[in-house]
N, C-alpha and C. Protein backbone atom coordinates (compact mmCIF):
# COMPACT_ATOMS: atom_id res chain seq x y z
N UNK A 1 -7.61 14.53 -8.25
CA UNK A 1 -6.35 14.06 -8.80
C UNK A 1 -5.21 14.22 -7.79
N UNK A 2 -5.37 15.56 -7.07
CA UNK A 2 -4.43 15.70 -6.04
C UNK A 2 -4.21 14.74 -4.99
N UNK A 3 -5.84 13.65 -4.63
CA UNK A 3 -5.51 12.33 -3.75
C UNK A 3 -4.84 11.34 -4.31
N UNK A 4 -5.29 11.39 -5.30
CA UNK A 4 -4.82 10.33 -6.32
C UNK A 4 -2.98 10.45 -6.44
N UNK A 5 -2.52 11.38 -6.26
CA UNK A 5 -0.63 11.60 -6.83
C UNK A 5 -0.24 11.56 -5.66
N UNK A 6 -0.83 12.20 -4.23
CA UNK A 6 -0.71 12.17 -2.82
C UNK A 6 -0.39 10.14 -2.22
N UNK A 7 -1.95 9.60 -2.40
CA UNK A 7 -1.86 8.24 -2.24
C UNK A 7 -0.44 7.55 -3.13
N UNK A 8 -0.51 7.69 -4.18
CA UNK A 8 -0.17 6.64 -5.17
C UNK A 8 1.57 6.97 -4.82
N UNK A 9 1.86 8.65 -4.75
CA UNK A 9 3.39 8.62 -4.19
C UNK A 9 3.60 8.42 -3.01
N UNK A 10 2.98 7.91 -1.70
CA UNK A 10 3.12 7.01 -0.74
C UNK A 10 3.00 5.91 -0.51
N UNK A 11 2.54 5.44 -1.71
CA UNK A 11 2.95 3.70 -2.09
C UNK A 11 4.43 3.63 -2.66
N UNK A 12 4.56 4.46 -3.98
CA UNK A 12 5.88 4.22 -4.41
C UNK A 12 7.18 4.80 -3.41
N UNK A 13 6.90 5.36 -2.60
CA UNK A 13 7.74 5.67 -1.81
C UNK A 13 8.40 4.69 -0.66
N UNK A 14 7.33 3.86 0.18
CA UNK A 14 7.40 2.67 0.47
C UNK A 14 8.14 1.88 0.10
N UNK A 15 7.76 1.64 -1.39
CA UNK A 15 8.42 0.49 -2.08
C UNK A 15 10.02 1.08 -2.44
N UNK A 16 9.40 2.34 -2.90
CA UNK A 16 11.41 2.48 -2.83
C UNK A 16 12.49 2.47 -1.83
N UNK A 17 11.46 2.68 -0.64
CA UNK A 17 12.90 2.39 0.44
C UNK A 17 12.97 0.92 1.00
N UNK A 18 11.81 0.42 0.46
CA UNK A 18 12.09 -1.72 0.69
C UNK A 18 13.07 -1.71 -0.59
N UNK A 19 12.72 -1.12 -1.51
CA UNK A 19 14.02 -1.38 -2.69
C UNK A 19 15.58 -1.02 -2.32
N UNK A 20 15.47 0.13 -1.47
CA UNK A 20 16.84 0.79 -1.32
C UNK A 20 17.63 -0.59 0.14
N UNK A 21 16.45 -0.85 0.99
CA UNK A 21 16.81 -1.93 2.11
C UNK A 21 17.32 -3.14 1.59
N UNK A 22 16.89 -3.59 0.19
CA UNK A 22 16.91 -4.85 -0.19
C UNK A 22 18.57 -4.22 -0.95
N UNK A 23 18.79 -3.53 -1.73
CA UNK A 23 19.94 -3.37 -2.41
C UNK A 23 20.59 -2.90 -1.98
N UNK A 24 20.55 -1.92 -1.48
CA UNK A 24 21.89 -1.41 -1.06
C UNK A 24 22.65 -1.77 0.96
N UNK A 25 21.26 -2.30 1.83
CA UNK A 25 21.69 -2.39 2.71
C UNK A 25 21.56 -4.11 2.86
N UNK A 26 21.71 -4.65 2.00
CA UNK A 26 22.18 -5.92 2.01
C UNK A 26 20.85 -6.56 2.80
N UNK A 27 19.62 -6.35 2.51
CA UNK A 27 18.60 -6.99 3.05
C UNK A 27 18.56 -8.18 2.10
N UNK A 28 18.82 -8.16 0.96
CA UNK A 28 18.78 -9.63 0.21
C UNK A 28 19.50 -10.23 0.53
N UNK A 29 20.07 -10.47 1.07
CA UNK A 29 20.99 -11.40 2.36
C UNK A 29 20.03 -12.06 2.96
N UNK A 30 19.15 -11.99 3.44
CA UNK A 30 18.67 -12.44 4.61
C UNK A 30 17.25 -13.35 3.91
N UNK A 31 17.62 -14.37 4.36
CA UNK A 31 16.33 -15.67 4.37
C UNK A 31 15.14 -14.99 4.34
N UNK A 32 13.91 -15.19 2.98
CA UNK A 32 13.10 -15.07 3.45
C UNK A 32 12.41 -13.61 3.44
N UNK A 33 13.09 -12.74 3.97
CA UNK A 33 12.85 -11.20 4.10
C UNK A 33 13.12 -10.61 2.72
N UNK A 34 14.69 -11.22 2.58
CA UNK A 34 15.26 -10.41 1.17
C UNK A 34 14.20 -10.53 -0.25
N UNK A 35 13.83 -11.48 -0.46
CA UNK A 35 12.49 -11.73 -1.45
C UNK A 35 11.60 -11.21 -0.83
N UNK A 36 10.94 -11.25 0.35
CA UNK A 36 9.75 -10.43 0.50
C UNK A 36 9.88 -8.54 0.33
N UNK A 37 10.80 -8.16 0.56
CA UNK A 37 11.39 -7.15 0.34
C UNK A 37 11.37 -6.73 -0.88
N UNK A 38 12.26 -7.63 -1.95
CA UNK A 38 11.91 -7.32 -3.26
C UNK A 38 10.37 -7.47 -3.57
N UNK A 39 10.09 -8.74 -3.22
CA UNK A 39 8.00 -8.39 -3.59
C UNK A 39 7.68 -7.26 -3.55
N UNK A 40 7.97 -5.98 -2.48
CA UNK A 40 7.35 -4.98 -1.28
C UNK A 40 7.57 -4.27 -2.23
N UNK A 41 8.73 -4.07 -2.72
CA UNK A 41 9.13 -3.29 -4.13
C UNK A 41 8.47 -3.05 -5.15
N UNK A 42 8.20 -4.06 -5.88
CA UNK A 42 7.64 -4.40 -7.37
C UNK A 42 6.01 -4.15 -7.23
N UNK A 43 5.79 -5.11 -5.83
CA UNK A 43 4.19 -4.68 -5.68
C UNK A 43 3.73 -3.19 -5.26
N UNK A 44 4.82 -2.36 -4.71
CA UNK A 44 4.83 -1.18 -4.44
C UNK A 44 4.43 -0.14 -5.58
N UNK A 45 5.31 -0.86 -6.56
CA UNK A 45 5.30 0.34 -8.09
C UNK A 45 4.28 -0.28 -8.54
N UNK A 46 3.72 -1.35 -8.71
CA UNK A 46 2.70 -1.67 -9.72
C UNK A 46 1.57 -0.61 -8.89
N UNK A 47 1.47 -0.87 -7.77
CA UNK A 47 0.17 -0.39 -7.21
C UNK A 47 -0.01 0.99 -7.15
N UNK A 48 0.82 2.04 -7.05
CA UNK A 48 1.28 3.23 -7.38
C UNK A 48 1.07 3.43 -8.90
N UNK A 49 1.36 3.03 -9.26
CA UNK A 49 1.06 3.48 -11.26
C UNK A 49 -0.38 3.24 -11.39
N UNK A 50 -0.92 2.13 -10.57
CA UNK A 50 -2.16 1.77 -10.80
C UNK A 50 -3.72 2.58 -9.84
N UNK A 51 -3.03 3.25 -8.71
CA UNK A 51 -3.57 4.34 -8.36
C UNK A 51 -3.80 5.62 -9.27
N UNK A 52 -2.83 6.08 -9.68
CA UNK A 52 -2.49 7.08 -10.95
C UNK A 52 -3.54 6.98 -11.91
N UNK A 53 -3.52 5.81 -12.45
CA UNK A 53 -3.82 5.56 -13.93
C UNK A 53 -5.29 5.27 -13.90
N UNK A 54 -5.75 3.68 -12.75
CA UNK A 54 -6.77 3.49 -13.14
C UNK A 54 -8.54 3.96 -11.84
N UNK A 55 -9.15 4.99 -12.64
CA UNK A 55 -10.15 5.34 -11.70
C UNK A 55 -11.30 4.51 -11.58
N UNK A 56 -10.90 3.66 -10.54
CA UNK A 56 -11.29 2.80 -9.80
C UNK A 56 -11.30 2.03 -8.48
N UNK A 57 -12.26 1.42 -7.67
CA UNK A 57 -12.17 1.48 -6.75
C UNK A 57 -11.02 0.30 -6.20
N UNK A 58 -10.54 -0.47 -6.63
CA UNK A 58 -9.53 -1.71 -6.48
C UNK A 58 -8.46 -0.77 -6.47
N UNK A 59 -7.61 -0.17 -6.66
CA UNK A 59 -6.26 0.19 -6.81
C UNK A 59 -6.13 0.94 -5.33
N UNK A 60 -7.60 1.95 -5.15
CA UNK A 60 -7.39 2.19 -3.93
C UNK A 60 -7.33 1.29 -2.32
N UNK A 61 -8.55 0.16 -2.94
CA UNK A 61 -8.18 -0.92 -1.79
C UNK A 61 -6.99 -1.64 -1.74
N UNK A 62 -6.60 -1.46 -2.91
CA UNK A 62 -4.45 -2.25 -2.84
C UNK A 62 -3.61 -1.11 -2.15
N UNK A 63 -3.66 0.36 -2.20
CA UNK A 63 -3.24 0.93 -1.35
C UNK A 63 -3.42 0.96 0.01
N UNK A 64 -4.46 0.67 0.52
CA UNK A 64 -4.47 0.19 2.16
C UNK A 64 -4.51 -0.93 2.50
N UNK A 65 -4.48 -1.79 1.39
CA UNK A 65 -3.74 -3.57 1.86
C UNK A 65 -2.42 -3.23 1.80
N UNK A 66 -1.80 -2.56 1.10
CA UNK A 66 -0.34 -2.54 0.68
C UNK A 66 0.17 -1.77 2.24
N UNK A 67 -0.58 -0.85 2.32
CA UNK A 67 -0.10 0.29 3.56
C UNK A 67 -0.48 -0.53 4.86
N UNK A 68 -1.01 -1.14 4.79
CA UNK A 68 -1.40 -2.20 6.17
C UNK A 68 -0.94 -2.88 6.46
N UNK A 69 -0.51 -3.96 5.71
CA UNK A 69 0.37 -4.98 5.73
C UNK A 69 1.61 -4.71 5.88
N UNK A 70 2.40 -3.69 5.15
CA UNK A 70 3.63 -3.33 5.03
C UNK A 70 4.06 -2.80 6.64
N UNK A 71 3.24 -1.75 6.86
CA UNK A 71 3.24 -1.36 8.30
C UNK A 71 3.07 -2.15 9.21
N UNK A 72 1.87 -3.32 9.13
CA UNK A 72 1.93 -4.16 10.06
C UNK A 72 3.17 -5.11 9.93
N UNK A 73 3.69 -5.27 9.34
CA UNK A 73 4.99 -6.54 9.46
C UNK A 73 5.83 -6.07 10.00
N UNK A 74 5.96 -4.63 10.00
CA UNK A 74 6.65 -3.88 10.27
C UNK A 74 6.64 -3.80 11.70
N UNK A 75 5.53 -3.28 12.51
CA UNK A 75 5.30 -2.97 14.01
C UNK A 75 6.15 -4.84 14.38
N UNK A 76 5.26 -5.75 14.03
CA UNK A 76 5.27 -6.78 14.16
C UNK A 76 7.13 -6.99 14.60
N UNK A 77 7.79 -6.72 13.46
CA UNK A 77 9.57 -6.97 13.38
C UNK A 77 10.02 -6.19 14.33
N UNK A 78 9.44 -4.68 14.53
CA UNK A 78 10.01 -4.18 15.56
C UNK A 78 9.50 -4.50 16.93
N UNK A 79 8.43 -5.09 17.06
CA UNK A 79 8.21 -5.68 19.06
C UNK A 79 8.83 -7.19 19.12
N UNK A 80 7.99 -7.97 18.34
CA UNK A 80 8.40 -9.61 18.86
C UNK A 80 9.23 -9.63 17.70
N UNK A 81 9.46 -9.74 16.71
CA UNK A 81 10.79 -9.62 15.84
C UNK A 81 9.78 -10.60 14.58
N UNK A 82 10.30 -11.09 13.42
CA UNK A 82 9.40 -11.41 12.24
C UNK A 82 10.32 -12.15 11.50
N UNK A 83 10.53 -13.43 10.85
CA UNK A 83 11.06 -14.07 10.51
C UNK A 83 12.25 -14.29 10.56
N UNK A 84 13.22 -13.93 12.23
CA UNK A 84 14.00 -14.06 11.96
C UNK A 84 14.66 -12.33 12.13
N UNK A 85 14.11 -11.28 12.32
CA UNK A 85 14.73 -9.83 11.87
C UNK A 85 13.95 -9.01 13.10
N UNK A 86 14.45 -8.34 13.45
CA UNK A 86 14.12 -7.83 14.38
C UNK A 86 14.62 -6.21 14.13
N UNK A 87 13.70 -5.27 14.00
CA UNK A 87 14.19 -4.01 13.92
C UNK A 87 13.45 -3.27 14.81
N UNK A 88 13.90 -1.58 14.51
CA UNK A 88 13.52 -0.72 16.04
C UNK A 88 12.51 0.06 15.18
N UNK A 89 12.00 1.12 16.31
CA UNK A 89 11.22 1.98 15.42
C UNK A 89 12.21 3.31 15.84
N UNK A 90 13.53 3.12 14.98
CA UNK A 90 14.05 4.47 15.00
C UNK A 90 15.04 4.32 12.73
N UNK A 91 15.43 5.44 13.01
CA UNK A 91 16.16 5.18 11.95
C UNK A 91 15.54 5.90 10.53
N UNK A 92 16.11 6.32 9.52
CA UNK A 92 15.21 7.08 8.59
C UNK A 92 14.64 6.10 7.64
N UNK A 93 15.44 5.31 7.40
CA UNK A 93 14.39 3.99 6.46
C UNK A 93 13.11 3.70 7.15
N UNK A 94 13.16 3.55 7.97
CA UNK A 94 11.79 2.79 8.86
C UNK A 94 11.18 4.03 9.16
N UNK A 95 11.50 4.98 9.59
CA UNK A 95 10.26 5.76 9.77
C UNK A 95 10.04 6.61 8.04
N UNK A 96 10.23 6.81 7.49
CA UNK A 96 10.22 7.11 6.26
C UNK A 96 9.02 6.39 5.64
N UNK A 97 9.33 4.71 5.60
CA UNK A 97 8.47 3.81 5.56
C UNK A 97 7.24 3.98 6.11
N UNK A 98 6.86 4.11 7.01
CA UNK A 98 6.31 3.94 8.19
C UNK A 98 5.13 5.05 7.66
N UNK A 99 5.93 6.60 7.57
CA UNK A 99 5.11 7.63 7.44
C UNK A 99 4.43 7.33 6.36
N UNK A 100 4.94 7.02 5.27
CA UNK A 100 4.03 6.90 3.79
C UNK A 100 3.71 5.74 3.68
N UNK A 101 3.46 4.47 4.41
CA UNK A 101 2.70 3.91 4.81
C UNK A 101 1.03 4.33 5.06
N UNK A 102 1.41 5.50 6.43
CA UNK A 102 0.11 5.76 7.06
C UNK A 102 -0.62 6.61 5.72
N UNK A 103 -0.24 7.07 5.24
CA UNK A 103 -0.14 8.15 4.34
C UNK A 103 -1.12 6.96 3.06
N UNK A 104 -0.29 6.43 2.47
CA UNK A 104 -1.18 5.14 1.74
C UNK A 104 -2.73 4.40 2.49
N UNK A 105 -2.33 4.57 3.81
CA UNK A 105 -3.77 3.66 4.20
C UNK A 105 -4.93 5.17 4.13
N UNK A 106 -4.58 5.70 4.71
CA UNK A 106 -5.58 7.36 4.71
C UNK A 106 -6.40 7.67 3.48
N UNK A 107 -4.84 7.77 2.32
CA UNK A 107 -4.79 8.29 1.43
C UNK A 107 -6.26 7.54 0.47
N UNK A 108 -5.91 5.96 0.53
CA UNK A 108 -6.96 5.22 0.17
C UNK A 108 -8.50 5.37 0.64
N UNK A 109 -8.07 5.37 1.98
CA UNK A 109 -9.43 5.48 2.74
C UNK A 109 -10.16 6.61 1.85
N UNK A 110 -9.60 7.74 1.93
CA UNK A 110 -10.18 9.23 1.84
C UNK A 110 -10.63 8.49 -0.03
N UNK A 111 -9.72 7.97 -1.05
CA UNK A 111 -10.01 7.39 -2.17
C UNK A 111 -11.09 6.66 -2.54
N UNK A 112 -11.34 6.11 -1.54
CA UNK A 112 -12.48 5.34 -1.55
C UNK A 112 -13.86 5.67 -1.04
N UNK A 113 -13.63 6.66 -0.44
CA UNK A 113 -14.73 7.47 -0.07
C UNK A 113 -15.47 8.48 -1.04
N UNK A 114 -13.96 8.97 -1.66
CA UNK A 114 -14.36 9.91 -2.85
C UNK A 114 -15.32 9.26 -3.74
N UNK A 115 -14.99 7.64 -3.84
CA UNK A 115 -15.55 7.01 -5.02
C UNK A 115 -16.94 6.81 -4.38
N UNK A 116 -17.15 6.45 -3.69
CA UNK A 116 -18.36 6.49 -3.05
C UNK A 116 -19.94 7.47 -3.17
N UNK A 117 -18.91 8.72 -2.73
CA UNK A 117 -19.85 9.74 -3.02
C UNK A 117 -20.05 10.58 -3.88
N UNK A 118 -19.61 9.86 -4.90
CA UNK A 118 -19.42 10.37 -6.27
C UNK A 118 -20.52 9.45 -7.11
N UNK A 119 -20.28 7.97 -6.63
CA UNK A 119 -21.24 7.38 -7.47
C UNK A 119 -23.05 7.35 -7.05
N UNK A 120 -22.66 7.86 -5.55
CA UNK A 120 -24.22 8.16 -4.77
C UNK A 120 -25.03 9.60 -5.34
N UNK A 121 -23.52 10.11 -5.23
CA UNK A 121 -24.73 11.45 -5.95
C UNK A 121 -25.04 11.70 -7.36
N UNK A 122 -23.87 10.89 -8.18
CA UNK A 122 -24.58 10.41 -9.57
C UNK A 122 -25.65 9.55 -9.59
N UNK A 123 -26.50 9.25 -8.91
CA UNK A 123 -27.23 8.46 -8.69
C UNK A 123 -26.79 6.66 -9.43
N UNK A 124 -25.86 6.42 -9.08
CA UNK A 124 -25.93 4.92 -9.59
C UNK A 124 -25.31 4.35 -8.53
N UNK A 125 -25.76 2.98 -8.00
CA UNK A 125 -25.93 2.32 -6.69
C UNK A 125 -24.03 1.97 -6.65
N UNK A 126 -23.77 1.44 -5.35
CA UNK A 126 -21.85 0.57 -5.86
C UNK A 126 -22.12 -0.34 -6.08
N UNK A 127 -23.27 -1.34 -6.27
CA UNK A 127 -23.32 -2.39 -6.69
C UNK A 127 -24.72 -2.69 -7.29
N UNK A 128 -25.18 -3.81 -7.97
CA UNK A 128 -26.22 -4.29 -8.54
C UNK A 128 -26.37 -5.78 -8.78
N UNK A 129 -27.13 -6.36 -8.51
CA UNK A 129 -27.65 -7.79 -8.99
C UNK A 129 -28.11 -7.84 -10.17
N UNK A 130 -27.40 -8.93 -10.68
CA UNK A 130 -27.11 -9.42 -12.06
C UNK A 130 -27.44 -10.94 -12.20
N UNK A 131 -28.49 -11.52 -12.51
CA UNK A 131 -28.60 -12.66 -12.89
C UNK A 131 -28.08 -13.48 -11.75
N UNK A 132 -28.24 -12.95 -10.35
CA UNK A 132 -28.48 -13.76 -9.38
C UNK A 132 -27.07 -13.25 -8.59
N UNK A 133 -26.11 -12.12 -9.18
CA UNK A 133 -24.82 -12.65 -8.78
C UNK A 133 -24.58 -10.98 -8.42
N UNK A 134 -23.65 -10.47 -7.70
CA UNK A 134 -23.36 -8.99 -7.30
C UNK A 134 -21.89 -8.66 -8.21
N UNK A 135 -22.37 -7.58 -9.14
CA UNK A 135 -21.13 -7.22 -9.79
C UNK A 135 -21.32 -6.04 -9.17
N UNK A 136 -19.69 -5.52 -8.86
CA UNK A 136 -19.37 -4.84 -8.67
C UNK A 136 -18.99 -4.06 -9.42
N UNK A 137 -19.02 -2.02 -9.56
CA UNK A 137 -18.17 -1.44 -11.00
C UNK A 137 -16.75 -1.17 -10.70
């Protein structure tokens, strides 16, 4: 549970400082970013509550899409610049970001591993064929 509140509050943390960039430092201003920003937000908290709540292996793979992507757009804006925006890698928003970012991709990783060897040594496979087709649990 302790990965689980670890991961899931380095997603919402993320998203709260794309929330705090978008509102209060006038990032919704800006073409393009300002909505993706708010997305970064909303998809931030859903995925965070949904780490928390649901034990399963999807919420943890949205934490290291979420932490990957976010970070990568990020490196991305700060070398060649990204729609238009160009930022540094200094400053407490961005590295703030940045850290619980890495923190979300780990956090998942290590999440998904847990799930792993949890369902191996319960003896039930991560997947099974079903009438020709691979469901996943």
């Amino acid at each position: 549970m302790i990965l689980r509140v670890i991961t899931a509050a380095a997603v919402i943390v993320s998203a709260a400082v794309h929330f705090k960039l978008w509102l209060i430092d006038d990032f919704s201003s800006i073409p393009t970013i300002g909505p993706l920003f708010l997305l970064n937000a909303a998809g931030g908290l859903a995925i965070g509550v949904l780490v928390l709540v649901w034990r399963h292996w999807l919420p943890a793979l949205a934490a290291i899409g979420f932490g990957a992507s976010t970070l990568g757009a990020f490196i991305i804006s700060a070398t060649v610049g990204l729609l238009g925006l160009q930022e540094s890698f200094r400053g407490t928003s961005e590295l703030t970001a940045a850290a619980a970012e890495l923190v979300a991709i780990f956090g998942g990783i290590a999440l998904l591993t847990v799930w792993v060897v949890r369902r191996r040594s319960a003896g039930q496979p991560e997947n099974r064929l079903t009438a020709g087709r691979a469901h996943l649990y």
